[in-house]
Protein backbone atom coordinates (compact mmCIF):
# COMPACT_ATOMS: atom_id res chain seq x y z
CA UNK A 1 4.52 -4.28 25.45
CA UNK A 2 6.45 -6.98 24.60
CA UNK A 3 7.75 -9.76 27.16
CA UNK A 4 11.38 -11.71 27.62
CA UNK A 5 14.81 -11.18 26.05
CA UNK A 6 13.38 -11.91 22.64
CA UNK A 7 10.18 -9.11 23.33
CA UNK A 8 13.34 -6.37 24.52
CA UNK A 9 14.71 -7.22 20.42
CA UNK A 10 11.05 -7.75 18.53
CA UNK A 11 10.15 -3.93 20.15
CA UNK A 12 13.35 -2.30 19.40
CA UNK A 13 12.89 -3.61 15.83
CA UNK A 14 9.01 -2.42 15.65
CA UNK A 15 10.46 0.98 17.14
CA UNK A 16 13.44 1.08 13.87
CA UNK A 17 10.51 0.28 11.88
CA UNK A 18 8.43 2.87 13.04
CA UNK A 19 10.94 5.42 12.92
CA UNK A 20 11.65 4.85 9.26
CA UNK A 21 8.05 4.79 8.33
CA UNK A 22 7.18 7.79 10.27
CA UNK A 23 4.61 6.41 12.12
CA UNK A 24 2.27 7.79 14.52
CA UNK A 25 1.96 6.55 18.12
CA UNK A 26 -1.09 5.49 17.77
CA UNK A 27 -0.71 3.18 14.67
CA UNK A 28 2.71 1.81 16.08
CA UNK A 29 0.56 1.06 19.27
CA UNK A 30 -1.87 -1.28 17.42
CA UNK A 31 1.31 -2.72 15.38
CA UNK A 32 2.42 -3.69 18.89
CA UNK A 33 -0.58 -5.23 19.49
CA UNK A 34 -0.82 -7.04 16.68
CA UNK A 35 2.47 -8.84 17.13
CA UNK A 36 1.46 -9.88 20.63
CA UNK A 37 -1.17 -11.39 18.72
CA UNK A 38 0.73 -12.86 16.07
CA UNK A 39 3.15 -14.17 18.95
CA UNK A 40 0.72 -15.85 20.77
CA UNK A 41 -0.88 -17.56 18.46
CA UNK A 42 2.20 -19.11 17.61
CA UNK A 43 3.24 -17.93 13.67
CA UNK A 44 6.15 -17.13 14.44
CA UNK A 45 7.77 -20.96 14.44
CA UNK A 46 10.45 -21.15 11.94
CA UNK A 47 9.27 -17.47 10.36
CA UNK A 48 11.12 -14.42 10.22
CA UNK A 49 10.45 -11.96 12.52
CA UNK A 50 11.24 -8.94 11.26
CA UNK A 51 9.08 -9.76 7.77
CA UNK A 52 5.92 -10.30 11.18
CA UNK A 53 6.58 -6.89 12.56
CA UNK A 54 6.61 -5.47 9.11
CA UNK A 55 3.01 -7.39 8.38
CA UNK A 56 1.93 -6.18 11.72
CA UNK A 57 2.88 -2.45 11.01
CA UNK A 58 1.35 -3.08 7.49
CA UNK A 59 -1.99 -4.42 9.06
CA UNK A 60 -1.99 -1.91 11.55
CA UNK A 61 -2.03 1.09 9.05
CA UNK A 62 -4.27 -0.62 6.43
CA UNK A 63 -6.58 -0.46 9.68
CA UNK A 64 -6.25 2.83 9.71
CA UNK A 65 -7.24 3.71 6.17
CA UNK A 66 -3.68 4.54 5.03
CA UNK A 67 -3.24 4.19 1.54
CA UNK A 68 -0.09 1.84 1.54
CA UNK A 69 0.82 -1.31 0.06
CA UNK A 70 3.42 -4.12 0.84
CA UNK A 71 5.80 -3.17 -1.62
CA UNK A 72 5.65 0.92 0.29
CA UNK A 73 6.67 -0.78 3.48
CA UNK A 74 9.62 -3.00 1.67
CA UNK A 75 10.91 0.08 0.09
CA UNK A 76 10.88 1.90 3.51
CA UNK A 77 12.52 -0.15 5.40
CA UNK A 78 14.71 -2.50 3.21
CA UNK A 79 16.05 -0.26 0.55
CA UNK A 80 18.32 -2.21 -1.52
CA UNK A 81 16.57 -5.70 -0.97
CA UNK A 82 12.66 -4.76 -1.09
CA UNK A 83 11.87 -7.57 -3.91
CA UNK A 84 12.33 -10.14 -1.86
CA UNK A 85 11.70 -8.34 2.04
CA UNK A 86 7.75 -7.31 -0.31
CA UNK A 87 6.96 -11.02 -0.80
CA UNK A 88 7.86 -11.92 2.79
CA UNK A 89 5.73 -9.12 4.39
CA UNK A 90 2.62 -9.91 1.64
CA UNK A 91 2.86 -13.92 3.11
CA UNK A 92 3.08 -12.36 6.47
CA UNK A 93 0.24 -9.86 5.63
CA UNK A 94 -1.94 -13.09 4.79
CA UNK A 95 -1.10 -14.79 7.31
CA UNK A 96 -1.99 -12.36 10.16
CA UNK A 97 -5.56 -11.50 8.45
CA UNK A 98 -6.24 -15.34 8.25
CA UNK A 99 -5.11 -16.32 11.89
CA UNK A 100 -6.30 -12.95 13.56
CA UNK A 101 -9.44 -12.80 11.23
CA UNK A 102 -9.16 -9.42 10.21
CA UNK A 103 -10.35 -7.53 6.96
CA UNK A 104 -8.88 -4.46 6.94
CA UNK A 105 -11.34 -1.89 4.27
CA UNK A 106 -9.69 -1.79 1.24
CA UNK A 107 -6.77 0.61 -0.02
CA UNK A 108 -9.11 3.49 -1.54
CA UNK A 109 -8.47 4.66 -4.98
CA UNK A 110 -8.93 8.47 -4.63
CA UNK A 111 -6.52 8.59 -1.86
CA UNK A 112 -3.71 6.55 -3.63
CA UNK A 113 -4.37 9.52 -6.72
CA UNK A 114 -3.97 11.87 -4.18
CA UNK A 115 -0.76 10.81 -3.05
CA UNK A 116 0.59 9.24 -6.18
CA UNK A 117 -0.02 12.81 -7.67
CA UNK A 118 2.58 14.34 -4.75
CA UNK A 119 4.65 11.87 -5.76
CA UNK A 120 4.75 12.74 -9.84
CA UNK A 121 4.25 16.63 -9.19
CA UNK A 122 1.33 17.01 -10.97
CA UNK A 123 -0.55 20.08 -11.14
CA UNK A 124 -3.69 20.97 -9.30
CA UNK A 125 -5.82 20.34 -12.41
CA UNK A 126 -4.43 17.20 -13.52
CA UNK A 127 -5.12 15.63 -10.04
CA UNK A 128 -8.77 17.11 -10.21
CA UNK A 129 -9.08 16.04 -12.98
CA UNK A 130 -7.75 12.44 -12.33
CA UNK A 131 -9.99 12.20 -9.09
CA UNK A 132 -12.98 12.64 -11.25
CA UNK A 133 -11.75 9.82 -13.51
CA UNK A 134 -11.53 7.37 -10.60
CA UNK A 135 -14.92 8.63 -9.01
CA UNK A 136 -16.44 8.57 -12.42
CA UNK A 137 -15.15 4.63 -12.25
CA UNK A 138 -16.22 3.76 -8.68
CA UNK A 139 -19.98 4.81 -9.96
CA UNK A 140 -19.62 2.08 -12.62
CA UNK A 141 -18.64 -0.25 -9.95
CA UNK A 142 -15.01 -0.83 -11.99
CA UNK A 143 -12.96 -0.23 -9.28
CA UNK A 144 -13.94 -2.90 -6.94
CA UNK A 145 -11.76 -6.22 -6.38
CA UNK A 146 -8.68 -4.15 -8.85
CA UNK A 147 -5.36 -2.96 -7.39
CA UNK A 148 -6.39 0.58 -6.15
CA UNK A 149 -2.61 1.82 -6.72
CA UNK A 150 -3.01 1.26 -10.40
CA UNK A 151 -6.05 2.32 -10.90
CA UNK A 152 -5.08 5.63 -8.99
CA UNK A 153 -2.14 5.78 -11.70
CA UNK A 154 -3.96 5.02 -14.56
CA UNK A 155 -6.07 7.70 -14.03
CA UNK A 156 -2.96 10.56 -13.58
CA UNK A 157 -1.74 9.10 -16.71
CA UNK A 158 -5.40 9.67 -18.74
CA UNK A 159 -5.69 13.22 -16.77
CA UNK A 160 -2.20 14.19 -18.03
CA UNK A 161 -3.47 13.39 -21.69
CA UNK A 162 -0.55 11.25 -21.61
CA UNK A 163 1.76 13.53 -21.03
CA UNK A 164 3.26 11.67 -18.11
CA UNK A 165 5.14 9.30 -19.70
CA UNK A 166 4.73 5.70 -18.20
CA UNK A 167 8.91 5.03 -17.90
CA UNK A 168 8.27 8.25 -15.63
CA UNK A 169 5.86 6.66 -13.43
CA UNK A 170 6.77 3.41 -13.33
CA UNK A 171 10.44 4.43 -11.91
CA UNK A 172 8.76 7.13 -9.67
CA UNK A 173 5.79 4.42 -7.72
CA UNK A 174 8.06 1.23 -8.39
CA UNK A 175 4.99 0.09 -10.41
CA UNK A 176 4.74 -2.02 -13.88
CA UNK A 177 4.23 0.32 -16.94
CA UNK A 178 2.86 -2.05 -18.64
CA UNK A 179 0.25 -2.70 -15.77
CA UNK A 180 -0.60 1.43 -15.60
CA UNK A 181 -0.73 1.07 -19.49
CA UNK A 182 -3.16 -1.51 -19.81
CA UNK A 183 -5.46 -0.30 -16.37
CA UNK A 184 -5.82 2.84 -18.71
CA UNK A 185 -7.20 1.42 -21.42
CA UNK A 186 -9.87 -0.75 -19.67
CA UNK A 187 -10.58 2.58 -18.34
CA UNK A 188 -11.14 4.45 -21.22
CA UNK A 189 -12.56 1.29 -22.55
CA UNK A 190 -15.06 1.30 -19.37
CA UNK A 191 -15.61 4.90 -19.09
CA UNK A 192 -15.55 5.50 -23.13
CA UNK A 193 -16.84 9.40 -23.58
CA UNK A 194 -17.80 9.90 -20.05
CA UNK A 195 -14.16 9.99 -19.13
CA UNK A 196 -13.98 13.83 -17.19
């Protein structure tokens, strides 16, 4: 896939990567070819590598429709130092889409409530329930050009009635409360008595 001494180290690093992120063949595949891409083009002078092959994995399963952000990717794979690994991989990220003119579809709200809802252990209802809530939005056109994660949590929170605290989620998704917080009330703003 990768050629030279320094192609031998750049796929043994997309292959850790992988690993950690559980990846399927398929997606690590166009990762790999994204890199290439990346490499040949030239980015790469005086970047870091490993914050390329993270944008490149990051690309390749936005491409995919997988509901993932930087900051999931940073978390994966640099544990104790994701802060400052997330902003690397988000320049990265932006660079790749601008050089390789790509425009992946963006991160869809109902599947970042489905998974955000694993994630806090709601119930079946609640996540119904929550689902409706971002549909319900999406027909009003509110979603479009906001963060789909916190829209996605915004919505658990309303479906909970609140009862998810936001100090719960916020430690749980690595997310601002006070972001969740105020998503929630433009939605119940938005949505006023139509809210499912």
């Amino acid at each position: 896939m990768f050629e030279g001494v320094s192609g031998v180290v750049d796929e043994g690093l997309l292959n850790t990567y992988a690993e950690a992120l559980k990846l399927p063949k398929e997606t690590v595949e166009r990762a790999g070819e994204l890199y290439s891409r990346v490499v040949a083009a030239g980015l790469l002078r005086g970047r870091s590598r490993d914050g390329f092959i993270a944008a490149s994995i990051l690309a390749a399963l936005r491409l995919d429709g997988w509901p993932v952000t930087s900051e999931d990717v940073a978390v994966a794979l640099y544990r104790d130092f994701w802060r400052s690994a997330e902003k690397r991989i988000r320049n990265s990220y932006r660079l790749i889409l601008r050089a390789l003119n790509l425009s992946p579809p963006a991160p869809d709200a109902e599947l970042f409530t489905t998974r955000y809802a694993n994630i806090l252990g709601v119930d079946e209802e609640v996540r119904e329930r929550a689902l409706n809530i971002v549909r319900a939005a999406k027909e009003l056109q509110y979603t479009q050009g906001k963060n789909s994660k916190i829209i996605a949590l915004a919505a658990l929170y309303l479906a909970s009635s609140r009862t998810l605290h936001l100090d719960y989620i916020s430690r749980r998704t690595l997310c601002s409360k006070q972001a969740v917080k105020e998503r929630a009330l433009d939605l119940m703003a938005k949505l006023g008595e139509n809210i499912p």
